[in-house]
Protein backbone atom coordinates (compact mmCIF):
# COMPACT_ATOMS: atom_id res chain seq x y z
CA UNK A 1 -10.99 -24.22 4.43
CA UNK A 2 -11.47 -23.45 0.76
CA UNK A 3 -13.62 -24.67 -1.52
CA UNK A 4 -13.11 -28.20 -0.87
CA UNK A 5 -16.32 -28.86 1.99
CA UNK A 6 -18.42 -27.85 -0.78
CA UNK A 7 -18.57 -30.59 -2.54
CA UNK A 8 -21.39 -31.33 -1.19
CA UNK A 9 -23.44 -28.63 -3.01
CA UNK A 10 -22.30 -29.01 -6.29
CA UNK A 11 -24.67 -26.25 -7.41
CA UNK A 12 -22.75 -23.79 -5.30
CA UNK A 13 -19.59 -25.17 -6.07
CA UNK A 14 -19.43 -24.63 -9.56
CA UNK A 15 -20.61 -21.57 -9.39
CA UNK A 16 -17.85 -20.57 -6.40
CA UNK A 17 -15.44 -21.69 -8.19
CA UNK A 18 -16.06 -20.31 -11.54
CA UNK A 19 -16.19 -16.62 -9.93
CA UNK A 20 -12.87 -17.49 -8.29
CA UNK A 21 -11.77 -18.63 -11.82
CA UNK A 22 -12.86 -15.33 -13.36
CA UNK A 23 -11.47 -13.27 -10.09
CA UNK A 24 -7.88 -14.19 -10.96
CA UNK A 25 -8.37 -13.78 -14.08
CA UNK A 26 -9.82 -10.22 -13.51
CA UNK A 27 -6.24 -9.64 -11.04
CA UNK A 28 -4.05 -9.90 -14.16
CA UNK A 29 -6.58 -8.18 -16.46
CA UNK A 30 -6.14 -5.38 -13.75
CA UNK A 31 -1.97 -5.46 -13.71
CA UNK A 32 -1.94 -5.78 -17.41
CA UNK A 33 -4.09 -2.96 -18.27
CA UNK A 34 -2.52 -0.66 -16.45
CA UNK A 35 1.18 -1.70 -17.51
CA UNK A 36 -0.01 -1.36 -20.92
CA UNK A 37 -1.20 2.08 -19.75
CA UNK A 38 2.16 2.99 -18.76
CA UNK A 39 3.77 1.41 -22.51
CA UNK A 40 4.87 -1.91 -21.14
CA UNK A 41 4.77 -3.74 -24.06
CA UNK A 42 4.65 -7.68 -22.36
CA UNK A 43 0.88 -7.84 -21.14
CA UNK A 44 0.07 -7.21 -24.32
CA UNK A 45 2.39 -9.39 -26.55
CA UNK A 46 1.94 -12.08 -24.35
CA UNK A 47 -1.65 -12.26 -24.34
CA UNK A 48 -3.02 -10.91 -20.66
CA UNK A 49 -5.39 -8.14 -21.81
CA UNK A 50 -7.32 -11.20 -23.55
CA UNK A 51 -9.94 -12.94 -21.78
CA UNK A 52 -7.82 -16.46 -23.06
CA UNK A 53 -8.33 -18.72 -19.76
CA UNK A 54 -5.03 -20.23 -21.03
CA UNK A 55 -3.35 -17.11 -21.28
CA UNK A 56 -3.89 -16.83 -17.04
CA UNK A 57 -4.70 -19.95 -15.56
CA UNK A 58 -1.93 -21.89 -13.71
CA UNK A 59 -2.92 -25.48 -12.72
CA UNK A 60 -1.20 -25.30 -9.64
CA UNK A 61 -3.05 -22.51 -8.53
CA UNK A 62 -6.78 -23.92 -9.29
CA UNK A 63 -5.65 -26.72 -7.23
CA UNK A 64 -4.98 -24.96 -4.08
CA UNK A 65 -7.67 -22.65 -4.52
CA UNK A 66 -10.07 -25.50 -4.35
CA UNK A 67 -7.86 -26.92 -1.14
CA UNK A 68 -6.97 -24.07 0.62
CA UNK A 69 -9.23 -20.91 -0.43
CA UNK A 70 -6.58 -19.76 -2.02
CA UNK A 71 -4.78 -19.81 -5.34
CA UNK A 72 -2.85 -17.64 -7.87
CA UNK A 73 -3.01 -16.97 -11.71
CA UNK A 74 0.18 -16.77 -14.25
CA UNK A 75 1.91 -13.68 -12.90
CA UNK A 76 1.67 -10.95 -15.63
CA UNK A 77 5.00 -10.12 -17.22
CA UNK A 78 5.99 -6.31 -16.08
CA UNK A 79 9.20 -4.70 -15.36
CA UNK A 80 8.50 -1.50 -14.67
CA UNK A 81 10.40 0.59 -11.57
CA UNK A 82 9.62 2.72 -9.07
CA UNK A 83 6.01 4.42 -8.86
CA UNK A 84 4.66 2.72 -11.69
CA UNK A 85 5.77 -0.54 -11.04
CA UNK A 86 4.32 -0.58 -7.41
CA UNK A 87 1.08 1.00 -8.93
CA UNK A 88 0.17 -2.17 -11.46
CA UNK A 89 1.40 -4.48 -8.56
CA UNK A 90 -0.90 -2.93 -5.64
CA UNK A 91 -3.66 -3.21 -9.00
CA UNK A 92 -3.86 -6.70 -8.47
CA UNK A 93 -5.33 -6.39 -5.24
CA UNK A 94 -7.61 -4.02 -6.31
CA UNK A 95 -8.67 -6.43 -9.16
CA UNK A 96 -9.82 -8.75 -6.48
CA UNK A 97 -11.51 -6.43 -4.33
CA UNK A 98 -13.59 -4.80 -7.62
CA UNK A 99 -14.52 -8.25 -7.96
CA UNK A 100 -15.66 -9.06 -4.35
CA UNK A 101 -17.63 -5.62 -4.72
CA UNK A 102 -19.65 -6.80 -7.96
CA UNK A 103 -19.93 -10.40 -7.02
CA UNK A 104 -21.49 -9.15 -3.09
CA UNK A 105 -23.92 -6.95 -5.08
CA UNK A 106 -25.23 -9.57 -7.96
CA UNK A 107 -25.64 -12.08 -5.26
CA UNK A 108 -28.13 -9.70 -3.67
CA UNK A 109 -30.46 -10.38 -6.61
CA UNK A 110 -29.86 -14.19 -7.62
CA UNK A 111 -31.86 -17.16 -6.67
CA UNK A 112 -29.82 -20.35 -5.77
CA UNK A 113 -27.11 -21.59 -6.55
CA UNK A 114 -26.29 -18.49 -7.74
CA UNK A 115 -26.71 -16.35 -4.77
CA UNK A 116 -25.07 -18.50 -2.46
CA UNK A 117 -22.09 -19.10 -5.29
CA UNK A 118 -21.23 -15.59 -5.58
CA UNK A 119 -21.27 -14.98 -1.75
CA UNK A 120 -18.66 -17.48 -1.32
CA UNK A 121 -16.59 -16.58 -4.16
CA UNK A 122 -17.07 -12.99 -2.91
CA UNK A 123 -15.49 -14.16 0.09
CA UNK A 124 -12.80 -15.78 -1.50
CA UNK A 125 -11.94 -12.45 -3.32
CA UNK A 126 -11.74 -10.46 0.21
CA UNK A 127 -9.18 -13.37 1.21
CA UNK A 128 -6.78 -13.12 -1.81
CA UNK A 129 -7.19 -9.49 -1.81
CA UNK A 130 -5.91 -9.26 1.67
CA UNK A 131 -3.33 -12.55 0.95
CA UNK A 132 -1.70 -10.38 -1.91
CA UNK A 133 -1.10 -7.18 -0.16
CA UNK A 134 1.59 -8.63 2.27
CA UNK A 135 5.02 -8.49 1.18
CA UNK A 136 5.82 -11.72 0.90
CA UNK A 137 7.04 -13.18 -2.81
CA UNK A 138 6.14 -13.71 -5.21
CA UNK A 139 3.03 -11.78 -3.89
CA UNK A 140 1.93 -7.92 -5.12
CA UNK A 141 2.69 -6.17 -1.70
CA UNK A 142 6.20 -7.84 -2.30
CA UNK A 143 6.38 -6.41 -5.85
CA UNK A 144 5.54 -3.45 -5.29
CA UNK A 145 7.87 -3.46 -2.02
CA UNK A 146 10.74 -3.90 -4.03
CA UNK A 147 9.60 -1.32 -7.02
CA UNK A 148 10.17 1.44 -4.72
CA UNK A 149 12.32 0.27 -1.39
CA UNK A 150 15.66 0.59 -1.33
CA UNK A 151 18.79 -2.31 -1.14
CA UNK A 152 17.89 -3.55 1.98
CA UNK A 153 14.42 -3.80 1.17
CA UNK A 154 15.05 -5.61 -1.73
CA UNK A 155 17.66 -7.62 0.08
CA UNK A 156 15.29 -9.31 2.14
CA UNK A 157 12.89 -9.73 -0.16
CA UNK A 158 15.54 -11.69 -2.47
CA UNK A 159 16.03 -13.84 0.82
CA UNK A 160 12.46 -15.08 1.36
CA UNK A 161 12.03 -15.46 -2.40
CA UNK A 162 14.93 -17.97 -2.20
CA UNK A 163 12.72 -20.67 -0.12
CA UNK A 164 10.38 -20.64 -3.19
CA UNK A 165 6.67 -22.25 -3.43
CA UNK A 166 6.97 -24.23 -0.06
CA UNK A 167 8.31 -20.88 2.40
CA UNK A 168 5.28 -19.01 0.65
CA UNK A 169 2.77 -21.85 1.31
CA UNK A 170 4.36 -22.14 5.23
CA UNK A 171 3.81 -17.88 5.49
CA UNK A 172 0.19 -18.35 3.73
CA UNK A 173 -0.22 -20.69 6.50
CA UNK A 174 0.95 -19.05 9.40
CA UNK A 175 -0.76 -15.71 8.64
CA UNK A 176 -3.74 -17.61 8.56
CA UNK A 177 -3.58 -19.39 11.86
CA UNK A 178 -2.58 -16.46 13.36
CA UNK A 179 -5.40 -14.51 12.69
CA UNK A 180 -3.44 -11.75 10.41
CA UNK A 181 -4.95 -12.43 7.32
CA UNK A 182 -8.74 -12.85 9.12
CA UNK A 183 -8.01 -9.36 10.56
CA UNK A 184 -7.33 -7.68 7.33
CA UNK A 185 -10.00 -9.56 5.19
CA UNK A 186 -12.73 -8.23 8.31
CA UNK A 187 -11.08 -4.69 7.31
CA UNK A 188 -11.67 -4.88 3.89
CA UNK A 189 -15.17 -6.24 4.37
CA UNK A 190 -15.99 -3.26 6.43
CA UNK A 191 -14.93 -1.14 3.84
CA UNK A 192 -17.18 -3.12 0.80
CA UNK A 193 -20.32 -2.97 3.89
CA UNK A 194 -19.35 0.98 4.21
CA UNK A 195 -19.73 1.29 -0.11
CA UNK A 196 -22.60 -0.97 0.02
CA UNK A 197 -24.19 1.40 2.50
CA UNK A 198 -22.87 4.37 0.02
CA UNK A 199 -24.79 3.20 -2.61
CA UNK A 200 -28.16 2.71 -0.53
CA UNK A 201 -27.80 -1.18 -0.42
């Protein structure tokens, strides 16, 4: 699990985890583009439509990516409602799957390390991209659950937020012992195979 067993390939390692780096960093540069789209000031004024590795890097979150497969960036500041605030949550996502697409198609044409980097950090991408669409804070599906559901929705949202880092690392967990998350990263593999195939690849 994670990055951690390679260790043992430095080569690939470094190069994994530097396209993980850059994948989180493309998630926020996702969110905050399109907030600023919509004339949310924040992303902006706070840095996140920079390439600053300050700016959206939380140590925390490098850790467990290198641990567990699986780690977060600073969330970008937005407060937008309703359609538009779902829209620049579900973004993130996307941000990671864009990445898994480019990363899948440049390792196609690298030698090693750098082949065998980017497949695993493409891999990685496919996981958070599938980790962040489930409604479960302080994840995007959750966001953009409680931009547009109504007070119940938001209600129980409120509720699992309350158990904070530990109740989202024991979901994280369960979903991926269960086989949840492994089902919806194979769906969203299929889909990147099917554009792959689109493009004559």
């Amino acid at each position: 699990m994670g990055l951690f067993p390679y260790l043992n390939d430095p080569p690939v390692f470094l190069v994994a985890f530097a396209f993980a780096v850059f994948g989180l960093m493309v998630h926020n540069l996702f969110q905050a583009y399109l907030a600023d789209r919509y004339g949310e000031t924040a992303p902006r004024r706070y840095g996140f439509l920079s390439l600053d590795l300050r700016t959206h890097l939380e140590p925390l979150g490098l850790v467990l990516l290198v641990l567990l497969g699986f780690g977060w960036p600073r969330f970008v500041p937005t407060s937008l409602p309703g359609r538009k605030g779902a829209m620049v949550a579900l973004m993130g996502p996307l941000g990671f799957f864009v990445a898994a697409f480019f990363y899948g198609l440049l390792a196609r044409f690298m030698p090693y390390p750098f082949g065998e980097g980017l497949m695993l950090a493409q891999r990685l991408m496919l996981l958070h991209a599938a980790i962040y669409l489930f409604p479960v804070p302080p994840l995007d599906g959750a966001k953009a659950l409680y931009a547009v559901g109504g007070y119940e929705a938001r209600r129980f949202l409120e509720q699992l937020s309350a158990y904070g880092p530990l109740g989202f690392i024991l979901i994280f967990l369960v979903l991926s012992y269960t086989g949840v998350t492994g089902a919806v990263v194979q769906g969203l593999a299929g889909l990147l195979a099917t554009l792959y195939r689109f493009i004559g690849l």
